[in-house]
N, C-alpha and C. Protein backbone atom coordinates (compact mmCIF):
# COMPACT_ATOMS: atom_id res chain seq x y z
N UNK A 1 0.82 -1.20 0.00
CA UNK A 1 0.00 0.00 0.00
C UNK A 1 0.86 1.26 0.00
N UNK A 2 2.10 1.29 -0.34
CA UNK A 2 3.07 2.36 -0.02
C UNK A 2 2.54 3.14 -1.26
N UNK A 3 2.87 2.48 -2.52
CA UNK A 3 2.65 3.16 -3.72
C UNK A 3 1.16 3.72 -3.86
N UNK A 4 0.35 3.63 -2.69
CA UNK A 4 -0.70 4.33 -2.95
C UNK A 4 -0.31 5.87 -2.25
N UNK A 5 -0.77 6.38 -3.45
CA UNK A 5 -0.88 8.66 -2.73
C UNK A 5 -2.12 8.86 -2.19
N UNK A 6 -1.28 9.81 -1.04
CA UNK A 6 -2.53 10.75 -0.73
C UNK A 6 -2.81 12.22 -1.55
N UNK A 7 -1.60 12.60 -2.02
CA UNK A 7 -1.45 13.70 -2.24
C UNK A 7 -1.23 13.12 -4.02
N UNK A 8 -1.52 14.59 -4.88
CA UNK A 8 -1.47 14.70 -6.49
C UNK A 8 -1.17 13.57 -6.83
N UNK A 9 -2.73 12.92 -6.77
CA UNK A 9 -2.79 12.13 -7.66
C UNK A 9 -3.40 12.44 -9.30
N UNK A 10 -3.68 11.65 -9.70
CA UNK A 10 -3.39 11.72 -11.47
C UNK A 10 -4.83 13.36 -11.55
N UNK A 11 -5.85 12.57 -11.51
CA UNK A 11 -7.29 12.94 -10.95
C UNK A 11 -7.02 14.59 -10.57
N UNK A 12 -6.50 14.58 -9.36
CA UNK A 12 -6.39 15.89 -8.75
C UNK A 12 -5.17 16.79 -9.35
N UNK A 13 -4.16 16.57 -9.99
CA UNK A 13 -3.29 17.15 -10.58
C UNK A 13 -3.93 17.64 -11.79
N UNK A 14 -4.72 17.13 -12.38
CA UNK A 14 -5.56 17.31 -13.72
C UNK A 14 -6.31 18.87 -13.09
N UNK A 15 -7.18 18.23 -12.09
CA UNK A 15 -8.22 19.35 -11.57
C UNK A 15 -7.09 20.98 -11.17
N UNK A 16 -6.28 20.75 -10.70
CA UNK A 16 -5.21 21.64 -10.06
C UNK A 16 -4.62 22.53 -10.91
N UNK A 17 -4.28 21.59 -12.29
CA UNK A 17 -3.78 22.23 -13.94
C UNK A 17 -4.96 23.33 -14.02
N UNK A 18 -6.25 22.64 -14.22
CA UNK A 18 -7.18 23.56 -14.99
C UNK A 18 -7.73 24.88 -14.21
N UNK A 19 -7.77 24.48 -12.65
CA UNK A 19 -7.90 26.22 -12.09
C UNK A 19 -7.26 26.93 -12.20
N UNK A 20 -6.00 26.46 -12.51
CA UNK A 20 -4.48 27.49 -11.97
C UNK A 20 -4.65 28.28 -13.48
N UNK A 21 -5.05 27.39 -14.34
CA UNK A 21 -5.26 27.80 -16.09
C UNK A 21 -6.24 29.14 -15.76
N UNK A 22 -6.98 28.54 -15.34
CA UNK A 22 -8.54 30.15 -15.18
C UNK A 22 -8.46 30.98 -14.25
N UNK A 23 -7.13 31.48 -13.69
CA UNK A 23 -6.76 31.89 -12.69
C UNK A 23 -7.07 32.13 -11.16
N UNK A 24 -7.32 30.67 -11.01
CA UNK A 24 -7.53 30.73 -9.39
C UNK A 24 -6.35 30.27 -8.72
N UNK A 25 -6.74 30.53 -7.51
CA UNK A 25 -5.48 30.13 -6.32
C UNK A 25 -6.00 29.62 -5.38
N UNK A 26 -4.98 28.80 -4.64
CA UNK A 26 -5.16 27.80 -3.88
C UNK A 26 -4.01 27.11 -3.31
N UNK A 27 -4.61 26.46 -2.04
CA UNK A 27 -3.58 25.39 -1.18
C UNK A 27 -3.78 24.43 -1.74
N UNK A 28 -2.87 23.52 -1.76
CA UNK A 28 -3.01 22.10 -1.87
C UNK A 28 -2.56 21.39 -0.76
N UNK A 29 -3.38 20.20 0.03
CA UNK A 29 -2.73 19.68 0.95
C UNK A 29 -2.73 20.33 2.07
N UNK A 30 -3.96 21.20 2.35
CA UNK A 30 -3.38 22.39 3.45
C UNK A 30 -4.30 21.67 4.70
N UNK A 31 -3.74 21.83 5.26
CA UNK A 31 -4.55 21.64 7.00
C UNK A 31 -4.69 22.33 7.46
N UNK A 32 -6.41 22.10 7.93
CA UNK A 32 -7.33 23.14 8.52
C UNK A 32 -7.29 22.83 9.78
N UNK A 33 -6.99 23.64 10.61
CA UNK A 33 -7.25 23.28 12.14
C UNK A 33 -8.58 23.78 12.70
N UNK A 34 -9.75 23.21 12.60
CA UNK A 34 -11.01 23.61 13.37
C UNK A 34 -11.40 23.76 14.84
N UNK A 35 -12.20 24.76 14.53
CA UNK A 35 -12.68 24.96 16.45
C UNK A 35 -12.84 23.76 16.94
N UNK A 36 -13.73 22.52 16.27
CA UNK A 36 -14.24 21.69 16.75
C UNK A 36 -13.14 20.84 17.27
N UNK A 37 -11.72 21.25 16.62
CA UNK A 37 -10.69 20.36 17.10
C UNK A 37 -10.38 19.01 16.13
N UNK A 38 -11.00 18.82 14.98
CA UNK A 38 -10.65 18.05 14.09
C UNK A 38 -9.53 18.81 13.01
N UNK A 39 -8.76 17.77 12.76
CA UNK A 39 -7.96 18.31 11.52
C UNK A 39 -8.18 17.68 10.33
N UNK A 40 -8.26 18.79 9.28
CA UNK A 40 -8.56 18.08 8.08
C UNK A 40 -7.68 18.32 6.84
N UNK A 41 -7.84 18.10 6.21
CA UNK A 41 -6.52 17.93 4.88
C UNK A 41 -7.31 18.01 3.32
N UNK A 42 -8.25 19.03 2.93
CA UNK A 42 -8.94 18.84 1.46
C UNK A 42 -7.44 18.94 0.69
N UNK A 43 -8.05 18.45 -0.59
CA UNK A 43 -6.93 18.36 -1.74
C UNK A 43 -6.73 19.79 -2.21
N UNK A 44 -8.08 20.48 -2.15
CA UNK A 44 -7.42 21.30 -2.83
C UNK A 44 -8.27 22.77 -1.56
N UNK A 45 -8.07 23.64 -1.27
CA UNK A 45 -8.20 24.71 -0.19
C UNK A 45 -8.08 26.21 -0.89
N UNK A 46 -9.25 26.89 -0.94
CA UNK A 46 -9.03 28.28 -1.19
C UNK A 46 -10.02 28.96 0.28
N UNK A 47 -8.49 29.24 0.93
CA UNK A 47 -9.08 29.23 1.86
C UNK A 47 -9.42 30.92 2.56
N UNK A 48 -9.55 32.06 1.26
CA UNK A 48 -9.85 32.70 1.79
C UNK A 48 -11.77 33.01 1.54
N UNK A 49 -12.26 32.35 0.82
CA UNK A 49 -13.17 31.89 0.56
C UNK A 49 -14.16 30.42 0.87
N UNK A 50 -13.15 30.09 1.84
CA UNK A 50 -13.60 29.04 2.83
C UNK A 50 -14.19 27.77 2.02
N UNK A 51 -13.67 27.31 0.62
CA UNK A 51 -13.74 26.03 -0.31
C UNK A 51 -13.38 24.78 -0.12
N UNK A 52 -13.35 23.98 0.27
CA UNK A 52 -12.62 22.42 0.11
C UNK A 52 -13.13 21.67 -0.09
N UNK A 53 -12.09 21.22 -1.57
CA UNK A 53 -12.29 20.61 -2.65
C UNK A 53 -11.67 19.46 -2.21
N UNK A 54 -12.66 18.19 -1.78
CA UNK A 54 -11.87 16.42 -2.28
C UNK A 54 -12.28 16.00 -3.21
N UNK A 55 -10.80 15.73 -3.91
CA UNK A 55 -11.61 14.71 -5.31
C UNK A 55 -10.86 12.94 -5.04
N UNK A 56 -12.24 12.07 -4.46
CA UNK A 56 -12.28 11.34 -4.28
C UNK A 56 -12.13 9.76 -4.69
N UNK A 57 -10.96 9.39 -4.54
CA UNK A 57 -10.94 7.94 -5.36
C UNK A 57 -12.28 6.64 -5.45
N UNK A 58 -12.32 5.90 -6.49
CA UNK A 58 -13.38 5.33 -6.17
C UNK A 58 -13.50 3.92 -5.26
N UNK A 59 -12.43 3.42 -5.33
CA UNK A 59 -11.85 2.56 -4.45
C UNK A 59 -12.40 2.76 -3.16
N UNK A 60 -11.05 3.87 -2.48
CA UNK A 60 -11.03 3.80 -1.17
C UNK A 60 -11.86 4.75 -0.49
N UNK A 61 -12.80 5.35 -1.59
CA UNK A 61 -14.18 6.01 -1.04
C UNK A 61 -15.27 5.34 -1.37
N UNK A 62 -15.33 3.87 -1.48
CA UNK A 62 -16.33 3.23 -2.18
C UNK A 62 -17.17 3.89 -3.02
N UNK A 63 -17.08 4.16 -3.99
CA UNK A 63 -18.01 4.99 -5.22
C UNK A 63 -19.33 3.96 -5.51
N UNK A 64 -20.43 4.44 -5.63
CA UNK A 64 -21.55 4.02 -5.84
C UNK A 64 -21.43 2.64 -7.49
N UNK A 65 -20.55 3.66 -8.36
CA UNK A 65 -20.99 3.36 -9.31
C UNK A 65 -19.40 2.35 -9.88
N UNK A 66 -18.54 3.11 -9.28
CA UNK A 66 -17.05 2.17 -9.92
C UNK A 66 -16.50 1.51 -8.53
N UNK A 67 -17.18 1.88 -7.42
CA UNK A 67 -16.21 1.05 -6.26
C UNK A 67 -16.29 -0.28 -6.05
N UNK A 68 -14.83 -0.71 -6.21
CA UNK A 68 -15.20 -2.58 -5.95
C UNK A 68 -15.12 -2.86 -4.26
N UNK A 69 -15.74 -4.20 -4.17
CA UNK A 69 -15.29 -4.80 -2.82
C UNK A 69 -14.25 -5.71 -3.24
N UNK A 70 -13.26 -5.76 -2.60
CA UNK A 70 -11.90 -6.39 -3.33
C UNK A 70 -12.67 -7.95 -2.24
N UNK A 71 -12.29 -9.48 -2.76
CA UNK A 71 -12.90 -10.68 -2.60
C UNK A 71 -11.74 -11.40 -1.29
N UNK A 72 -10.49 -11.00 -1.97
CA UNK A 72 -9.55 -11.25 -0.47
C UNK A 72 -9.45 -10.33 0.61
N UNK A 73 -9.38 -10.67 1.52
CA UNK A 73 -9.24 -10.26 2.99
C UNK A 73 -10.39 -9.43 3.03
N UNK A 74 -11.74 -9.82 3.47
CA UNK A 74 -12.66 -8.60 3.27
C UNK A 74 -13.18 -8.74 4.30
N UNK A 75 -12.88 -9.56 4.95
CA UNK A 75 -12.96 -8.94 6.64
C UNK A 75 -12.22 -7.66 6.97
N UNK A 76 -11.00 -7.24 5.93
CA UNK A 76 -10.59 -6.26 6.47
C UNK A 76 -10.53 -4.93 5.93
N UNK A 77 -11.06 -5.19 4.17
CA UNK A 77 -11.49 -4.62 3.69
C UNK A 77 -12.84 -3.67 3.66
N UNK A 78 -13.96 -4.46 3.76
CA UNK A 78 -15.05 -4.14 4.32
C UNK A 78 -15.48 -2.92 5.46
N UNK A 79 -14.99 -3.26 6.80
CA UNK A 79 -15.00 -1.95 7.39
C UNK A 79 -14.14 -0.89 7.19
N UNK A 80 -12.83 -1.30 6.56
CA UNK A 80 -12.02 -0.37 6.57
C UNK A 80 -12.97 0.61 5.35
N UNK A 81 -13.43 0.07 4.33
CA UNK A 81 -13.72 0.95 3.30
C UNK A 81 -15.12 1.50 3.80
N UNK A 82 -15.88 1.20 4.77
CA UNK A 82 -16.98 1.91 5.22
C UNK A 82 -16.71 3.17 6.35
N UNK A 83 -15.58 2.38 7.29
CA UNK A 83 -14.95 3.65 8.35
C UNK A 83 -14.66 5.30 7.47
N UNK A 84 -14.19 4.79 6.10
CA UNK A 84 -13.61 6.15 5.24
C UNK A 84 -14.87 6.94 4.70
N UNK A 85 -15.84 6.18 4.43
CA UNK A 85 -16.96 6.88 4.42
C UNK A 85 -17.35 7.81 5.40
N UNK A 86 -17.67 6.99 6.62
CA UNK A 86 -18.09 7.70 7.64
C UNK A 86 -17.29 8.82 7.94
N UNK A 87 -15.60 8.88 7.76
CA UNK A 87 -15.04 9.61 8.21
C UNK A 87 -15.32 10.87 6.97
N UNK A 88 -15.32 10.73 5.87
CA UNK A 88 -15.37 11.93 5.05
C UNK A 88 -16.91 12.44 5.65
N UNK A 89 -18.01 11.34 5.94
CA UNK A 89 -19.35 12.53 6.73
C UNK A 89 -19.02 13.32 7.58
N UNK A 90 -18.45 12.84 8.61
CA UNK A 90 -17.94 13.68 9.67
C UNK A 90 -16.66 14.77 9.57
N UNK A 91 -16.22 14.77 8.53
CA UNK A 91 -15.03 16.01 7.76
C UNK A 91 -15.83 16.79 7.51
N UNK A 92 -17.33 16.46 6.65
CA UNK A 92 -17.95 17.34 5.58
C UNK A 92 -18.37 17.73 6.59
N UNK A 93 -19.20 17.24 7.97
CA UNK A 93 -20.04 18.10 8.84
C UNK A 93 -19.01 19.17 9.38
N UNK A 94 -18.07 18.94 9.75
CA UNK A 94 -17.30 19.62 10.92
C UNK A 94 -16.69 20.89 9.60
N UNK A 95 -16.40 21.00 8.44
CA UNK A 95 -16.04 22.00 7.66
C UNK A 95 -17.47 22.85 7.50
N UNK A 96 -18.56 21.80 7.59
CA UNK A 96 -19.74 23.06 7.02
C UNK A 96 -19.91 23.77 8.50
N UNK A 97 -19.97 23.68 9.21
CA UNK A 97 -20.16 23.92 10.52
C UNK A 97 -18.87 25.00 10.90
N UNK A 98 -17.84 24.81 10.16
CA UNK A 98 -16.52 26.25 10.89
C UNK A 98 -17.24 27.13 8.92
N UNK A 99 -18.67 26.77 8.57
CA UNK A 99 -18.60 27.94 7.76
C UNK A 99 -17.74 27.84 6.36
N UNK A 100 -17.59 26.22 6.03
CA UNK A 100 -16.52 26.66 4.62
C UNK A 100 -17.68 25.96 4.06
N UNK A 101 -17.74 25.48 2.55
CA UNK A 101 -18.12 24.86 1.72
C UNK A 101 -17.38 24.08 1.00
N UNK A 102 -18.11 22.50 0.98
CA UNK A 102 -17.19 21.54 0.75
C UNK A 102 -17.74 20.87 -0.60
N UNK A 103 -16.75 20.84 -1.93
CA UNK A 103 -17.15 20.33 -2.80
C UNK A 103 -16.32 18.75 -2.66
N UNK A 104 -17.02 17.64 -2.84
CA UNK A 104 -16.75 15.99 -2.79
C UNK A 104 -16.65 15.67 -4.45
N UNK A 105 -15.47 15.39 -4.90
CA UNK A 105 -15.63 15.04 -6.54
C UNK A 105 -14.85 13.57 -6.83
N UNK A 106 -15.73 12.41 -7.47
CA UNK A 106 -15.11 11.27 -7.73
C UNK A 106 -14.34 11.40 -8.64
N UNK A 107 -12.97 10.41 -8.80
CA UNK A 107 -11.81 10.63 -9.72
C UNK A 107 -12.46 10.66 -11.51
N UNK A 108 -13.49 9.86 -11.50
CA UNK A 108 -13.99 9.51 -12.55
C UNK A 108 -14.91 10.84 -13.55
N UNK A 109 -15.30 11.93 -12.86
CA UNK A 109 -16.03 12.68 -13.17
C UNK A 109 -15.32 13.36 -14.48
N UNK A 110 -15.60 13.60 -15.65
CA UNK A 110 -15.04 14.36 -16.42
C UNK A 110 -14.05 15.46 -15.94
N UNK A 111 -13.36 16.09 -16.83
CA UNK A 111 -12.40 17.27 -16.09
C UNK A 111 -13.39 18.63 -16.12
N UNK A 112 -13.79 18.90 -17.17
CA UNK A 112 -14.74 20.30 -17.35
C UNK A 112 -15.86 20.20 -16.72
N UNK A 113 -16.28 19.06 -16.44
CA UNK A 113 -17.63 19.05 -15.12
C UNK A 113 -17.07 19.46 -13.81
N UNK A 114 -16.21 18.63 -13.21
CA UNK A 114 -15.31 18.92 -12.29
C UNK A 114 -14.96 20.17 -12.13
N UNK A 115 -14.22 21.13 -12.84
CA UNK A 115 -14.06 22.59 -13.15
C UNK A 115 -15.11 23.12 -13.07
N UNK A 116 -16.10 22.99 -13.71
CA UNK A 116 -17.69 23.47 -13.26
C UNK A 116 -18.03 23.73 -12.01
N UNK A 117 -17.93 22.46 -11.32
CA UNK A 117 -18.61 22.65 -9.97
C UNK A 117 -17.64 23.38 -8.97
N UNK A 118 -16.53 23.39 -9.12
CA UNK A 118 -15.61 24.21 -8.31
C UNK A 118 -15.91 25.47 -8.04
N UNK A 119 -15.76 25.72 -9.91
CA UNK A 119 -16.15 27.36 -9.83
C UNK A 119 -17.28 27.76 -9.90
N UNK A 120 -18.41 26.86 -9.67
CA UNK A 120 -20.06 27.34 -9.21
C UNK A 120 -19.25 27.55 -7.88
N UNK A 121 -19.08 26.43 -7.12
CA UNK A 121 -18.86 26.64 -5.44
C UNK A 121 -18.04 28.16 -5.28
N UNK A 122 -16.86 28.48 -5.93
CA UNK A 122 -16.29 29.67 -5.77
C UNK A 122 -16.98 30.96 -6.14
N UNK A 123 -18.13 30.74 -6.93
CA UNK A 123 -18.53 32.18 -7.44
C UNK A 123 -20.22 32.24 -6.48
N UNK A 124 -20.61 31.13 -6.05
CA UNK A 124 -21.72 31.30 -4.68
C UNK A 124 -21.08 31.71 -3.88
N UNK A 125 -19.90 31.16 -3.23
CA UNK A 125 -18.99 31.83 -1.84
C UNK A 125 -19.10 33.39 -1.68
N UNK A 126 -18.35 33.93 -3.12
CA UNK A 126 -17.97 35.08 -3.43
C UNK A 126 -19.32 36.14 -3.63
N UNK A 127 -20.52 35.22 -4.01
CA UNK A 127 -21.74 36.06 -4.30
C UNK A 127 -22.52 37.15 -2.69
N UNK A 128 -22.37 35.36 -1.75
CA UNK A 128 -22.64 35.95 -0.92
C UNK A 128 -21.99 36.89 0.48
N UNK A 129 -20.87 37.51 -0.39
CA UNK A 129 -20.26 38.48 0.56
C UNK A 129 -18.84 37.62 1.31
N UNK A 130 -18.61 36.61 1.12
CA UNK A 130 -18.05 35.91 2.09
C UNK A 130 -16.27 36.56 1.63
N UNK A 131 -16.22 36.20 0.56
CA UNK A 131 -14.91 36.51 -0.12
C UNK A 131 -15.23 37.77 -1.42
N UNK A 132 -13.97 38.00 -1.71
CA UNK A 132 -13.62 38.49 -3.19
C UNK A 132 -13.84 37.89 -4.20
N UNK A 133 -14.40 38.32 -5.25
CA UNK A 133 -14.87 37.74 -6.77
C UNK A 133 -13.56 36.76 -7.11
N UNK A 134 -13.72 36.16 -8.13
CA UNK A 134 -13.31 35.10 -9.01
C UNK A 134 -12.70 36.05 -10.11
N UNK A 135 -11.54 35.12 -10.94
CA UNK A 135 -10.75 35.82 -11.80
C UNK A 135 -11.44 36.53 -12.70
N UNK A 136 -10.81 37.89 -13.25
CA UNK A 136 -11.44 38.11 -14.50
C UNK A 136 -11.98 37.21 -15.84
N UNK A 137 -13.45 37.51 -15.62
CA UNK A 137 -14.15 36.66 -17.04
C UNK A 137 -13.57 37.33 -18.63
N UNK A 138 -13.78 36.63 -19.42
CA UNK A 138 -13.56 37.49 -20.95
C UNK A 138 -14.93 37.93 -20.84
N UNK A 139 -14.08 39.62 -21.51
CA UNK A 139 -15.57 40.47 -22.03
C UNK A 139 -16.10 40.83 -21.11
N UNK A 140 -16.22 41.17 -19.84
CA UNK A 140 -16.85 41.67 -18.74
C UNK A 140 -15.74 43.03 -18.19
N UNK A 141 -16.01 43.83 -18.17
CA UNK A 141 -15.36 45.00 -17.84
C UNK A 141 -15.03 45.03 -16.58
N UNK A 142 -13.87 45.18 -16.05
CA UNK A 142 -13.48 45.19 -15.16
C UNK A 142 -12.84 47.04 -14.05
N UNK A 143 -13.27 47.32 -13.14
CA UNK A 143 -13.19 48.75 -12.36
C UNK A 143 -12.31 49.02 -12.49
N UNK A 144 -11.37 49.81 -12.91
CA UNK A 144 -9.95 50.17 -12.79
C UNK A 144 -9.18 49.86 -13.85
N UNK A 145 -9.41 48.87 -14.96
CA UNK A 145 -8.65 48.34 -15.75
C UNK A 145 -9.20 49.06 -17.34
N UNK A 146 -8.33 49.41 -17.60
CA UNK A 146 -8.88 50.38 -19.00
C UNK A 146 -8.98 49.07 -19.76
N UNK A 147 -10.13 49.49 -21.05
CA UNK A 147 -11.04 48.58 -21.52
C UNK A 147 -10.29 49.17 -23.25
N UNK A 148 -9.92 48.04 -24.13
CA UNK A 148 -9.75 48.64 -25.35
C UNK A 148 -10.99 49.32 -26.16
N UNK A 149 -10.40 50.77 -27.25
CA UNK A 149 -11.42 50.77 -27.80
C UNK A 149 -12.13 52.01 -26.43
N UNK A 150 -12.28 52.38 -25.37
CA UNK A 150 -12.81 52.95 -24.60
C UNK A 150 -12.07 53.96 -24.19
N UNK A 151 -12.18 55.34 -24.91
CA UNK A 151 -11.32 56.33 -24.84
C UNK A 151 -10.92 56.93 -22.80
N UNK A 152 -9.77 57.25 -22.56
CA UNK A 152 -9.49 57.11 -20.99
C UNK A 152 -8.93 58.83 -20.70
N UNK A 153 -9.30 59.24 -20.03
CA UNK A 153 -9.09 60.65 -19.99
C UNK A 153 -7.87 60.59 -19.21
N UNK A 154 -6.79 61.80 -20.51
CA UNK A 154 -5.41 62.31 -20.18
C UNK A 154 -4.76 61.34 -21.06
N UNK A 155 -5.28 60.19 -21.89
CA UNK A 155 -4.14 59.70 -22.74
C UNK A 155 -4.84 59.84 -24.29
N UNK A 156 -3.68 60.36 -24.56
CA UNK A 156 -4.11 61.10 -26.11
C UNK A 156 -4.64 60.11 -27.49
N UNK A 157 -5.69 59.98 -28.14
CA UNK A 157 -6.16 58.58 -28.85
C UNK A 157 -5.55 58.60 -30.26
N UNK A 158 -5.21 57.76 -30.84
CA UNK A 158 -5.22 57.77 -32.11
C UNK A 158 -5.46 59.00 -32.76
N UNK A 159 -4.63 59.95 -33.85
CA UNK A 159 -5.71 60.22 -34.55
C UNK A 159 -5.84 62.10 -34.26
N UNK A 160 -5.85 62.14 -32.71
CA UNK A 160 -6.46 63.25 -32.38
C UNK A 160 -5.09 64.35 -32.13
N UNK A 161 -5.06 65.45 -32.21
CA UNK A 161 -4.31 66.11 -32.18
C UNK A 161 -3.06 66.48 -30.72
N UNK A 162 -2.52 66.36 -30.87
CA UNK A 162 -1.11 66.22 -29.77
C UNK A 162 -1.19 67.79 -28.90
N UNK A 163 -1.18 67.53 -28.13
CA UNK A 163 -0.80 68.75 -27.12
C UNK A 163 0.62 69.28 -27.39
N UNK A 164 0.11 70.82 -27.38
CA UNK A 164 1.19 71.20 -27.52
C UNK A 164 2.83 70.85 -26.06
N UNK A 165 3.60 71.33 -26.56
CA UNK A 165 4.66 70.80 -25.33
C UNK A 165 4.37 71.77 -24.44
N UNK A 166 4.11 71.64 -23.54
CA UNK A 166 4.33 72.90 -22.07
C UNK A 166 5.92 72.95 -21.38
N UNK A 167 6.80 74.34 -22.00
CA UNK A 167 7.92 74.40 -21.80
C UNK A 167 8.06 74.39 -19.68
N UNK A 168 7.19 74.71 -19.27
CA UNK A 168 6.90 75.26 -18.10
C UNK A 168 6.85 73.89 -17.21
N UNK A 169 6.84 72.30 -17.82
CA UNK A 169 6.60 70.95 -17.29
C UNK A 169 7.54 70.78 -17.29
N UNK A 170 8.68 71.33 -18.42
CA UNK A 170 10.09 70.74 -18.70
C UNK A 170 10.78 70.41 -17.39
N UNK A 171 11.86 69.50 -17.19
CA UNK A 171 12.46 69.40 -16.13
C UNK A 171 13.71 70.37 -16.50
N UNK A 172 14.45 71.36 -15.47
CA UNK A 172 15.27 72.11 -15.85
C UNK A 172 16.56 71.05 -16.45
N UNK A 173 17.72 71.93 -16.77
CA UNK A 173 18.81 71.80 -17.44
C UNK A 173 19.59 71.41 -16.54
N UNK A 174 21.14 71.25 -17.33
CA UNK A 174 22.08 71.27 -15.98
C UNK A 174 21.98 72.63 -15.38
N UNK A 175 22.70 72.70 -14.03
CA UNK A 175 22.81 74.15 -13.37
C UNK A 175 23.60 74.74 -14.15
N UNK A 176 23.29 76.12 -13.89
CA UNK A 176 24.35 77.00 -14.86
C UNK A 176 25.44 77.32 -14.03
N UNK A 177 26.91 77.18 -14.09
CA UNK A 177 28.07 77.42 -13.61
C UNK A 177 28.18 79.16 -13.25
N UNK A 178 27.82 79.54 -14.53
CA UNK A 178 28.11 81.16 -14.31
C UNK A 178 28.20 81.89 -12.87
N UNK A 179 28.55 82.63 -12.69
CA UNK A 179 28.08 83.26 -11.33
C UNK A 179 27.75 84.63 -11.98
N UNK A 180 27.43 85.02 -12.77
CA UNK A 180 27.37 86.53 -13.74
C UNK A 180 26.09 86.65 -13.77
């Protein structure tokens, strides 16, 4: 069981590529220390927006639809793969409860669905006051950021006639030596 990861696996390295692509940020691997006194570890943590993201193997989270019961040793298999259940309920309660929002994603889920639901979860967070907006969208104008095409007062456009020089802005010369 050594060669099994906890950390970037295939699944979650995929998911990790494509936010960092649409410019979000994030912990990976980060531990949350809760009031309640549990510690927890999501894969992926934006944690000023209070997000955590597990994307869940199907195996050792028994998945409804791809999880096997392995046929040897399942005396020991068996609870062990039900204890991990229970334990991700009691992660998900104790994160909704310190106030974050927890997205659960099986390894199997497409990548752009996956990306979907992240950034639904990040742009509800952000809707309701909790955090700061989500990266700039294309085509949505942004406060402060001059917009092409949208003339900006004090910079001269294409086209239009040049100000004359104001000798009076000039920065002076060298000093003059003279004493005369």
């Amino acid at each position: 069981m050594r060669a099994n990861r906890r950390t970037d696996t295939k699944p979650e390295l995929a998911l990790r590529r494509a936010l960092h692509r649409l410019g979000y940020r994030y912990r990976k691997d980060y531990r949350l220390d809760l009031e309640s006194g549990r510690r927890v570890r999501p894969d992926i943590a934006f944690t000023a927006r209070k997000v955590a993201v597990f994307v869940d193997g199907c195996f050792w989270h028994a998945c409804p639809e791809h999880g096997s019961k392995p046929r040897a040793n399942e005396w020991y298999w068996g609870p062990k793969l039900i204890r991990n259940v229970e334990r991700d309920r009691v992660t998900d309660a104790a994160l909704i409860l310190a106030g974050w929002t927890v997205v659960r994603l099986w390894e199997h889920v497409p990548l752009d669905e996956a990306v979907a639901t992240v950034v639904t979860a990040l742009t509800a967070t952000s809707a309701t006051g909790q955090a700061r907006p989500g990266p700039p969208q294309p085509g949505v104008p942004q406060p402060g950021v001059p917009q092409p095409g949208v003339p900006q007062p004090g910079v001269p456009q294409p086209g239009q006639a040049q100000p004359e020089h104001d000798q009076s802005r000039e920065s002076p010369g060298p000093p003059d030596d003279s004493l005369g």
